[in-house]
Protein backbone atom coordinates (compact mmCIF):
# COMPACT_ATOMS: atom_id res chain seq x y z
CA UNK A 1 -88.69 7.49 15.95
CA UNK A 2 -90.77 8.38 18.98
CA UNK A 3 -90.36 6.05 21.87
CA UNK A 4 -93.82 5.55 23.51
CA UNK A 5 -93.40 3.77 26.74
CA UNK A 6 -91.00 1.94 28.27
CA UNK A 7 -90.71 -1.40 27.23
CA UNK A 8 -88.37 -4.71 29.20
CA UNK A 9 -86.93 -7.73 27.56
CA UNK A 10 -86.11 -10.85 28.94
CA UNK A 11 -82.97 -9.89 31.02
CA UNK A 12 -84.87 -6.79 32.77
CA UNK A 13 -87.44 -8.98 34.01
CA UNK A 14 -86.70 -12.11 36.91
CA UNK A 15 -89.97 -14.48 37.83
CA UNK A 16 -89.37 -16.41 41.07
CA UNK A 17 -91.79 -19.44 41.45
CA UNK A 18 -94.15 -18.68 44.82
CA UNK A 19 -98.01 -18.37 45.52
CA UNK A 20 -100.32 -16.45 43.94
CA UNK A 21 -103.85 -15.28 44.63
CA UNK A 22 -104.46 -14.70 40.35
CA UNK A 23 -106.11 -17.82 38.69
CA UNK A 24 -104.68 -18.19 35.21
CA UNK A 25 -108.49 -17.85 34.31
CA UNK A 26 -108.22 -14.26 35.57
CA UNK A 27 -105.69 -12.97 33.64
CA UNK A 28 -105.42 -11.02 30.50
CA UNK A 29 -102.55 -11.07 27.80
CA UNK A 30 -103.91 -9.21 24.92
CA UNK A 31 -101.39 -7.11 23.33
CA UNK A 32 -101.73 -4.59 20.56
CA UNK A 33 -99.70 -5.03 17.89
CA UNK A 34 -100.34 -1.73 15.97
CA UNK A 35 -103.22 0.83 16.93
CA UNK A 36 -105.90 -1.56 15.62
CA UNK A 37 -104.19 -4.58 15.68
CA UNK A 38 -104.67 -7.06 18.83
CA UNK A 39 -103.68 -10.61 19.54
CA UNK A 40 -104.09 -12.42 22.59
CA UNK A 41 -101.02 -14.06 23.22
CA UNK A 42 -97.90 -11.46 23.52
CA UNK A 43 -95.51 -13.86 21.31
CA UNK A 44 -94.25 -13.00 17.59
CA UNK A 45 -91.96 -15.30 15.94
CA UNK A 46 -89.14 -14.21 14.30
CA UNK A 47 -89.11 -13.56 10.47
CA UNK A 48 -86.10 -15.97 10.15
CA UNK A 49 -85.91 -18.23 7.18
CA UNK A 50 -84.66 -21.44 9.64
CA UNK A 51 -87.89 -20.44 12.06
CA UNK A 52 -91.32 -19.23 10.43
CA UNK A 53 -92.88 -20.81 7.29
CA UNK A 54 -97.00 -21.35 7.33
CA UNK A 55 -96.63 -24.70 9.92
CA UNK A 56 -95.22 -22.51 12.67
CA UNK A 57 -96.74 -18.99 12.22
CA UNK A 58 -100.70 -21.54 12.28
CA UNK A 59 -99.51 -22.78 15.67
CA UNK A 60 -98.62 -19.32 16.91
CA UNK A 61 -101.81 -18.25 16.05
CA UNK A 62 -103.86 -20.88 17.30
CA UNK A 63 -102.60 -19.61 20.41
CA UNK A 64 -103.39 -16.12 19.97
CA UNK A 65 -100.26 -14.79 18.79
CA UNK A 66 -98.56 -13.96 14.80
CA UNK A 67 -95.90 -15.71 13.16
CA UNK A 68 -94.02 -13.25 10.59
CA UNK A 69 -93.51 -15.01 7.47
CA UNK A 70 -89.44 -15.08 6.34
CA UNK A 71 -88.75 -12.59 3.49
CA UNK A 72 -86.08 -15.45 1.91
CA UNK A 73 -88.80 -16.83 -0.56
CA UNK A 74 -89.65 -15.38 -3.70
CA UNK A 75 -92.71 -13.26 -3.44
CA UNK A 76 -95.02 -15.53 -4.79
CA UNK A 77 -93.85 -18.27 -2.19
CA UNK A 78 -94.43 -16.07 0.75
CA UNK A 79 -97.56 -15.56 -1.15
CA UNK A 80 -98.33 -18.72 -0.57
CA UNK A 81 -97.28 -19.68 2.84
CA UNK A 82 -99.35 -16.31 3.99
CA UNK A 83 -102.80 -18.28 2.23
CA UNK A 84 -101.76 -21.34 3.79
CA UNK A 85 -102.30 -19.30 7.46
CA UNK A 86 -105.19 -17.32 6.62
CA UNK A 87 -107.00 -20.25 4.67
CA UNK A 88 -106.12 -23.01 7.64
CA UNK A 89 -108.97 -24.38 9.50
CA UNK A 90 -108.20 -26.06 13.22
CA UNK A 91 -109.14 -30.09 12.61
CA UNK A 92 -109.94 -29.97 8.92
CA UNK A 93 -107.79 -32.30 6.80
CA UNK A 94 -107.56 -30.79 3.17
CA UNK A 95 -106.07 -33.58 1.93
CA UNK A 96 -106.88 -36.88 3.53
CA UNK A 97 -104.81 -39.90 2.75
CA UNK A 98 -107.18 -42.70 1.15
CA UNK A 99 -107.26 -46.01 0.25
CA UNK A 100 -109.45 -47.70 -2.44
CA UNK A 101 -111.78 -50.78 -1.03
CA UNK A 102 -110.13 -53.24 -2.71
């Protein structure tokens, strides 16, 4: 495997709270993924069976990053979990709750 760049984790990196002249507004997280594969948000959850089913890896993504779906199901159960993401609309309830008039 060919090492591109250098890359940091969490222990190489210290942010100390102070004043800055960059607006949130200004800045710009978008990551690439693979070559043509870009999401705004640089976080991935981890493809942990106690951490990302379809109700997490939706929230990543309506932030702008991608949940990896656990390989512990069976393969048509990640199946499904992987629809439930792609087919999930933001403030659309598929399946209301109802009561009759009476």
């Amino acid at each position: 495997m060919k090492i591109e760049k250098k890359a940091l984790t969490f222990d190489d990196v210290l942010i100390s709270p102070g004043y800055s002249e960059v607006l949130p507004k200004d800045t710009n997280l978008n990551t690439f993924v693979t070559k043509s594969l870009k999401i705004n948000l640089p976080i991935v959850s981890a493809a942990m069976d106690t951490v990302t089913e379809s109700k997490l890896a939706i929230a990543i993504a309506e932030e702008g990053g991608i949940g990896i779906i656990h390989k512990n199901l069976s393969p048509d159960l990640q199946a499904r979990e992987v629809i439930k993401v792609k087919r999930f609309e933001a403030g659309v309830v598929k399946e209301p709750i109802t009561i009759s008039p009476e």
